[in-house]
Protein backbone atom coordinates (compact mmCIF):
# COMPACT_ATOMS: atom_id res chain seq x y z
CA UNK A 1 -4.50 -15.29 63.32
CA UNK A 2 -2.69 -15.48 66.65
CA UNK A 3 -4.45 -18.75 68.16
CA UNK A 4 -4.28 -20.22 64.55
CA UNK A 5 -0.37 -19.81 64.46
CA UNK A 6 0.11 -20.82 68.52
CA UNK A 7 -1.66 -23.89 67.20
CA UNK A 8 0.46 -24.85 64.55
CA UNK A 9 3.38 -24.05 66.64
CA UNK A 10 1.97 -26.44 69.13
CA UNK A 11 1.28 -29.15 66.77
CA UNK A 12 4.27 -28.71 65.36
CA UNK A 13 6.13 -28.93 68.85
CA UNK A 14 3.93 -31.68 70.07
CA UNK A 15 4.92 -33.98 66.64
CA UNK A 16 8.79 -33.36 67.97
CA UNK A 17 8.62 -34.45 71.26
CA UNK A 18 6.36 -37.60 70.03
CA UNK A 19 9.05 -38.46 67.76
CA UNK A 20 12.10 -37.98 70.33
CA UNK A 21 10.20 -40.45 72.12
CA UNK A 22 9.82 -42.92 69.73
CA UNK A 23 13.66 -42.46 68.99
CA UNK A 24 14.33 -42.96 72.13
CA UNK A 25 12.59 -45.65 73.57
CA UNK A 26 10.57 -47.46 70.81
CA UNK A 27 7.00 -46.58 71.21
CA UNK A 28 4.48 -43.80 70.59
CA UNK A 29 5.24 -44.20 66.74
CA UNK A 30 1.50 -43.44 66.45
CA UNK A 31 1.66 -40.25 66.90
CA UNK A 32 4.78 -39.43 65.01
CA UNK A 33 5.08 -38.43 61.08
CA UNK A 34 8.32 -38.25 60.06
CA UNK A 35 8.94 -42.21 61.66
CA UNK A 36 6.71 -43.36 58.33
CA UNK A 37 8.59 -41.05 56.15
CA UNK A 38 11.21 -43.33 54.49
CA UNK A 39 13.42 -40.26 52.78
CA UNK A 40 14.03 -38.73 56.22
CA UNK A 41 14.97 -42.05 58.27
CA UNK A 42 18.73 -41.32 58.49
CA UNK A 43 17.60 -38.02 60.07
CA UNK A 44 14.83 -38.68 61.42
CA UNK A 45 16.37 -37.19 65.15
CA UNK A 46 17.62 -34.22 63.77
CA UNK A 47 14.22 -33.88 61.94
CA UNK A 48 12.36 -34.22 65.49
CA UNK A 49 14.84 -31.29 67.57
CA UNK A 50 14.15 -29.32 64.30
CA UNK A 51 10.51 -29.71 65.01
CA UNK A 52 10.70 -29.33 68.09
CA UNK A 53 12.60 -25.83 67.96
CA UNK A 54 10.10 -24.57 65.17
CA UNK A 55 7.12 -25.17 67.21
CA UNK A 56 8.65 -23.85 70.38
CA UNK A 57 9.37 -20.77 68.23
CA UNK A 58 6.43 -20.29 66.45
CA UNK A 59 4.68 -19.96 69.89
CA UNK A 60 6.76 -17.18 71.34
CA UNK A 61 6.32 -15.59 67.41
CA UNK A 62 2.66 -15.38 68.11
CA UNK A 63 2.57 -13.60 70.70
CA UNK A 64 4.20 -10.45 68.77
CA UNK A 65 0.99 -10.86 66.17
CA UNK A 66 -1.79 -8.13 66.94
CA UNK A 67 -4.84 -9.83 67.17
């Protein structure tokens, strides 16, 4: 259960900083979800340093998990 939630955290973190990159500079939209999600383009930054939060603390939560 531990690795499993580390790597959703780290998908989840890794989708983030793929779409701060694509706000910021234009490319890597490949790699990033919410950029093809039309409800969420007005927030689509927010969205990302949400993600990007989640994931970061979703991998600190998993180390409290007994494996």
């Amino acid at each position: 259960m531990k690795k499993c939630v580390e790597t959703v955290g780290f998908l989840v973190f890794l989708q983030g900083v793929a779409g701060l990159l694509y706000e910021w500079t234009g490319w890597f939209r490949l790699g990033t979800l919410v950029a093809r999600l039309d409800f969420l383009q007005g927030y689509a930054l927010f969205v990302h340093i949400v993600l990007v939060v989640t994931g970061g603390a979703l991998m600190v939560a998993a180390d409290s998990i007994r494996s």
